[in-house]
Protein backbone atom coordinates (compact mmCIF):
# COMPACT_ATOMS: atom_id res chain seq x y z
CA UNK A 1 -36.52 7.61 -30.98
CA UNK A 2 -38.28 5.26 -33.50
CA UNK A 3 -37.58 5.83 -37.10
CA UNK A 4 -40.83 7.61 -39.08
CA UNK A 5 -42.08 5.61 -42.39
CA UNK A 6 -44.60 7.63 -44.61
CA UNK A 7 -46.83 6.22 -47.03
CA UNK A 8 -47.32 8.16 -49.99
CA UNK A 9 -51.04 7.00 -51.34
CA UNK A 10 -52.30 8.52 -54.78
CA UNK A 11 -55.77 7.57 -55.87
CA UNK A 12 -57.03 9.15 -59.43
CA UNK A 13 -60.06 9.56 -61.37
CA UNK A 14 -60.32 6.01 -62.82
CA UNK A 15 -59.48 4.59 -59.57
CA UNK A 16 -55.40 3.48 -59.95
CA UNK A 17 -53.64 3.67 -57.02
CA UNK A 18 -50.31 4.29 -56.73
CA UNK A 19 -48.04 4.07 -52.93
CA UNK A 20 -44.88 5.20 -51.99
CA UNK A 21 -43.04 4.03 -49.32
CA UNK A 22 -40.40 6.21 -47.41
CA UNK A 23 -38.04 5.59 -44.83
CA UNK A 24 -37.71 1.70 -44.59
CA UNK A 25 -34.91 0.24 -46.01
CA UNK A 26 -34.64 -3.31 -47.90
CA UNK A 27 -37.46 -5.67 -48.52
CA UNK A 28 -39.31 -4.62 -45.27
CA UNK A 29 -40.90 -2.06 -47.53
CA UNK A 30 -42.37 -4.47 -49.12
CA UNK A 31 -44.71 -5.45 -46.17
CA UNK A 32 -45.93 -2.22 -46.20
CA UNK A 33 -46.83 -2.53 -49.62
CA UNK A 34 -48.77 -6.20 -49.12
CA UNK A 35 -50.35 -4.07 -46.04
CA UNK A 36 -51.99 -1.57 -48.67
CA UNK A 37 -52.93 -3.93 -51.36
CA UNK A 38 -54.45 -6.34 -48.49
CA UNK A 39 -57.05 -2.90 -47.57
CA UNK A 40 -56.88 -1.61 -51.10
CA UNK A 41 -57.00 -4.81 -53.71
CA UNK A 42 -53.87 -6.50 -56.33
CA UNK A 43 -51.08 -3.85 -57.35
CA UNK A 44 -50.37 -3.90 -61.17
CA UNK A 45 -46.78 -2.35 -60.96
CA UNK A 46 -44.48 -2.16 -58.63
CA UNK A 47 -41.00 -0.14 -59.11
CA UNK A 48 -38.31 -0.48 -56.49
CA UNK A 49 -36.59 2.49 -55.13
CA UNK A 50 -32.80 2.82 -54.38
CA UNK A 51 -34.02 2.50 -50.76
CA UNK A 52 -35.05 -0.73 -51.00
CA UNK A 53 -31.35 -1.87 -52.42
CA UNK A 54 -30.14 -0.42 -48.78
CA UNK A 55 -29.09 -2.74 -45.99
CA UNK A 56 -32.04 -2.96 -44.08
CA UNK A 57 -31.25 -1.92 -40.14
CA UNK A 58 -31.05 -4.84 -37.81
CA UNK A 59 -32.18 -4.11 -34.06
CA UNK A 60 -30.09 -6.58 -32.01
CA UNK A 61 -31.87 -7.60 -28.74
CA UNK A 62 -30.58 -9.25 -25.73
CA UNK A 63 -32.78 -11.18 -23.33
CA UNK A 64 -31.00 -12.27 -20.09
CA UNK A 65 -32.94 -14.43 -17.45
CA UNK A 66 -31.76 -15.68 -14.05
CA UNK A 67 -33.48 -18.47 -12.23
């Protein structure tokens, strides 16, 4: 079953958005993040949560090929 990842997108009256990401471990969070400020424009702050400090999940693949 693939793993779920939320985005957590908060826009207010003056226009500030704020994003939370959920359920990706390690630095890949942090292409979600360039995702949203690609379709949403620069970030001013960004604060790390204790997810991101978590060993990010490695999917090991193994390709075999005959001739």
């Amino acid at each position: 079953m693939p793993k779920k990842v939320e985005l957590e997108i908060e826009i207010n009256e003056k226009g500030e958005v704020k994003a939370k990401v959920e359920g990706e471990k390690g630095a890949k969070c942090l292409d979600w993040m360039r995702l949203l400020e690609n379709a949403l424009g620069p970030v001013r702050e960004k604060t790390l949560t204790s997810e991101y400090y978590e060993v990010e999940e490695k999917v090991k693949t193994d390709i075999k090929t005959r001739r």
